[in-house]
N, C-alpha and C. Protein backbone atom coordinates (compact mmCIF):
# COMPACT_ATOMS: atom_id res chain seq x y z
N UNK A 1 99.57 43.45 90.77
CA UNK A 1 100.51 42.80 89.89
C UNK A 1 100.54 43.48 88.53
N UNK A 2 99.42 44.12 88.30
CA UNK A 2 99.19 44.51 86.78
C UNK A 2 99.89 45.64 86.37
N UNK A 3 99.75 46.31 87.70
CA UNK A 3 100.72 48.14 88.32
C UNK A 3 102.36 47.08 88.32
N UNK A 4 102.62 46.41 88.31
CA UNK A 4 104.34 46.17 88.78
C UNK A 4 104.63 46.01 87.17
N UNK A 5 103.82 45.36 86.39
CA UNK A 5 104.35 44.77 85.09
C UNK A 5 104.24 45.85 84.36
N UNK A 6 103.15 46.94 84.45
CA UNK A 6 103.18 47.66 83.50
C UNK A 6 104.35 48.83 83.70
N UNK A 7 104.59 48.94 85.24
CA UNK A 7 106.14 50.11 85.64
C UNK A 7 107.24 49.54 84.81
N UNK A 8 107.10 48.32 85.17
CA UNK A 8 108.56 47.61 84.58
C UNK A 8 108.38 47.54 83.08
N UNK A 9 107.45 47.89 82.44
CA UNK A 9 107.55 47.16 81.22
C UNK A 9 106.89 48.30 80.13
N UNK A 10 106.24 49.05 80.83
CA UNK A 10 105.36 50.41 80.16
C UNK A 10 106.33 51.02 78.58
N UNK A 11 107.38 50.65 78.09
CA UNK A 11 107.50 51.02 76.83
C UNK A 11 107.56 49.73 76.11
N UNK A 12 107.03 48.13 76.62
CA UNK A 12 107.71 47.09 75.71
C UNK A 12 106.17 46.66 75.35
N UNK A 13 104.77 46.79 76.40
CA UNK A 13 103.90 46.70 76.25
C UNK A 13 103.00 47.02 75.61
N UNK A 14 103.00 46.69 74.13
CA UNK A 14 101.42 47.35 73.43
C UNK A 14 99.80 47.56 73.86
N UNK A 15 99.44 46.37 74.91
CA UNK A 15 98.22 45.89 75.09
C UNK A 15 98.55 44.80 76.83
N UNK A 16 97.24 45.84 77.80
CA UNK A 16 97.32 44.50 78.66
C UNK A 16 95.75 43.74 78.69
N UNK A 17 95.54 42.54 78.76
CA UNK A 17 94.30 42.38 79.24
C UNK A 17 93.46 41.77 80.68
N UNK A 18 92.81 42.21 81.05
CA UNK A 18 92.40 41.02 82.03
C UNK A 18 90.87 40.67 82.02
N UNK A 19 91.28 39.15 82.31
CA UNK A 19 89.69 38.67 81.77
C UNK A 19 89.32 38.08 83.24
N UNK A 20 88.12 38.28 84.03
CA UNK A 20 87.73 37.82 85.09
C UNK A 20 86.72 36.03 84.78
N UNK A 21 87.74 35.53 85.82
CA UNK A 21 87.22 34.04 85.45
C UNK A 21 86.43 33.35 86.69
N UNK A 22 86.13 32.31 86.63
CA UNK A 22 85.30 31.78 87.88
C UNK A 22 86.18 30.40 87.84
N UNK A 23 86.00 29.65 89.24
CA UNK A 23 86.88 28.60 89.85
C UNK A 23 88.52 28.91 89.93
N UNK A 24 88.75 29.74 90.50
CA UNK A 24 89.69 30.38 90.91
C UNK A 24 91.10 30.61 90.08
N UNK A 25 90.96 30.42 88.61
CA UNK A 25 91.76 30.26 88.27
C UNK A 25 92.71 32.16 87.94
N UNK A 26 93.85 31.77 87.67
CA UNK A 26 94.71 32.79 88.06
C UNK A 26 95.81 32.54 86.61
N UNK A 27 96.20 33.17 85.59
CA UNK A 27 96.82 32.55 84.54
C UNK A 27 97.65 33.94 83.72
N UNK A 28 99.04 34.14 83.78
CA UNK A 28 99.40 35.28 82.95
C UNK A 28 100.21 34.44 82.04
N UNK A 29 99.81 35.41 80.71
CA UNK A 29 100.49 34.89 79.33
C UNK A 29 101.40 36.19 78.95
N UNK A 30 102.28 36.22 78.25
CA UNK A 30 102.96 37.01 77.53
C UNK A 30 103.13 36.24 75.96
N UNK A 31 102.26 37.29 74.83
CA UNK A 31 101.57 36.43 73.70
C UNK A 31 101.44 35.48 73.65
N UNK A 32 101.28 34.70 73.25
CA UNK A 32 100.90 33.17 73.23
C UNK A 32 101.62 32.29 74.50
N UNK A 33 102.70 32.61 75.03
CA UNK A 33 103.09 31.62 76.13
C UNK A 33 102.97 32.13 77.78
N UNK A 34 102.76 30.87 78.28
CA UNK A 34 102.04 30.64 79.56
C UNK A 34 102.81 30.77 80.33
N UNK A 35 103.15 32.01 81.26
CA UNK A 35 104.32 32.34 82.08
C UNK A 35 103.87 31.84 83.49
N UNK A 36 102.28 31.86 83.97
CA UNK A 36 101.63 31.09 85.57
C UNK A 36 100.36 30.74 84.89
N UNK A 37 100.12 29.67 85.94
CA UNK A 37 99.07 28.94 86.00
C UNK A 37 98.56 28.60 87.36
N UNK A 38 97.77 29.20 88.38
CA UNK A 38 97.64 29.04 89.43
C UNK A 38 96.74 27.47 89.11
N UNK A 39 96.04 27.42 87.85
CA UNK A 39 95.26 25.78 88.14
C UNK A 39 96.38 24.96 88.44
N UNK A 40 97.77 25.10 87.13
CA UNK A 40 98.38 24.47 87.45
C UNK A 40 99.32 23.61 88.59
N UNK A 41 99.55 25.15 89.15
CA UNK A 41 100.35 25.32 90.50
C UNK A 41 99.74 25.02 92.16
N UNK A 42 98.12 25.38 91.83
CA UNK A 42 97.24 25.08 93.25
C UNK A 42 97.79 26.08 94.20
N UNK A 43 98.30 27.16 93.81
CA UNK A 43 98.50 28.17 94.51
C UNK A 43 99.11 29.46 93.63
N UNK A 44 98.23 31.02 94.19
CA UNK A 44 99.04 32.24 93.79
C UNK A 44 100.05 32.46 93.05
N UNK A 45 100.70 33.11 92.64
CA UNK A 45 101.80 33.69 91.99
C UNK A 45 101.98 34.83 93.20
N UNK A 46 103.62 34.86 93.27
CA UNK A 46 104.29 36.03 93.56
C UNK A 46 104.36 37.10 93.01
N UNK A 47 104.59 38.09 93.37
CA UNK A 47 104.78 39.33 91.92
C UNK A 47 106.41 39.05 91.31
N UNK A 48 107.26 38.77 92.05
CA UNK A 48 108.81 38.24 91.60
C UNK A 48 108.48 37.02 91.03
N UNK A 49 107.66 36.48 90.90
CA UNK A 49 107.81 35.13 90.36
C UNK A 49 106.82 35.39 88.63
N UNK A 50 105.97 36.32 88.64
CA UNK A 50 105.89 36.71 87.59
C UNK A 50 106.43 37.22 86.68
N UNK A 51 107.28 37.95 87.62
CA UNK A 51 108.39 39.20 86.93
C UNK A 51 109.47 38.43 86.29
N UNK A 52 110.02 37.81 87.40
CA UNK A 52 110.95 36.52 86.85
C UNK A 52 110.77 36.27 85.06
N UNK A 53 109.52 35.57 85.59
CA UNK A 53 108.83 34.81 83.81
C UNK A 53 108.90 35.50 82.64
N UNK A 54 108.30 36.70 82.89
CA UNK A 54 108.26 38.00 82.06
C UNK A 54 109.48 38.12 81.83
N UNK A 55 110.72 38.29 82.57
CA UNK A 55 111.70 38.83 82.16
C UNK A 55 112.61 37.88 80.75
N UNK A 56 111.81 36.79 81.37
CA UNK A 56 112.54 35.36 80.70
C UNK A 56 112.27 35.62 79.41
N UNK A 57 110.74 36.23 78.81
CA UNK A 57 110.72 35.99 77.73
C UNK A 57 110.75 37.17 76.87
N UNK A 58 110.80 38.72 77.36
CA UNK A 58 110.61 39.51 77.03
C UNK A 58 111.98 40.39 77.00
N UNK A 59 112.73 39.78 78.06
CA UNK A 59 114.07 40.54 78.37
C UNK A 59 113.99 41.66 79.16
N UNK A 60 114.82 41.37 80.61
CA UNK A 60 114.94 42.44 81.34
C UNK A 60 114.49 43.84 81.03
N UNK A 61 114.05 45.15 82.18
CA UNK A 61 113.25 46.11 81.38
C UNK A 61 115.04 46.70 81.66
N UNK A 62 115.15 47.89 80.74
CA UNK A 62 116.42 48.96 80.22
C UNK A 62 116.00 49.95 82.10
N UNK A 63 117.57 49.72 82.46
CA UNK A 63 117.79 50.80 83.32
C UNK A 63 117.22 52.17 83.18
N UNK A 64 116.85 52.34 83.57
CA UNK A 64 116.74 54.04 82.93
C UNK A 64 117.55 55.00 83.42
N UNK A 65 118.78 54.53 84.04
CA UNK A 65 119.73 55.61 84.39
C UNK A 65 120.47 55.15 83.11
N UNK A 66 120.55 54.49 82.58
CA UNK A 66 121.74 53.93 81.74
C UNK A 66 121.26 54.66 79.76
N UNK A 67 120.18 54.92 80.37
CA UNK A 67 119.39 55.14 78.65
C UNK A 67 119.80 56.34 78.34
């Protein structure tokens, strides 16, 4: 998932992190807001369903045929 966000997103991204947690939790933020929450959800994330989120708050990534 970390390889899909950073293709799509590799010039909007300053910084990624990942922090390894215990009790299964599963959680991506884009700065301060909470795009998944597997505690919340009781199940996985999709990689489209991340991407989705991301796109929501960050704005679609630029074609690159179009640039």
């Amino acid at each position: 998932m970390v390889q899909a966000i950073l293709g799509k997103y590799e010039h909007e991204i300053d910084d990624i992190t990942l922090i390894p947690s215990k009790g299964g939790a599963f959680e991506v933020l884009v700065g301060d807001n909470l795009v998944y929450s597997k505690l919340d959800t009781g199940r996985h994330a999709t990689i489209d369903e991340v991407m989705e989120s991301v796109d929501a708050i960050i704005g679609p990534a630029p074609d690159p045929e179009n640039t």
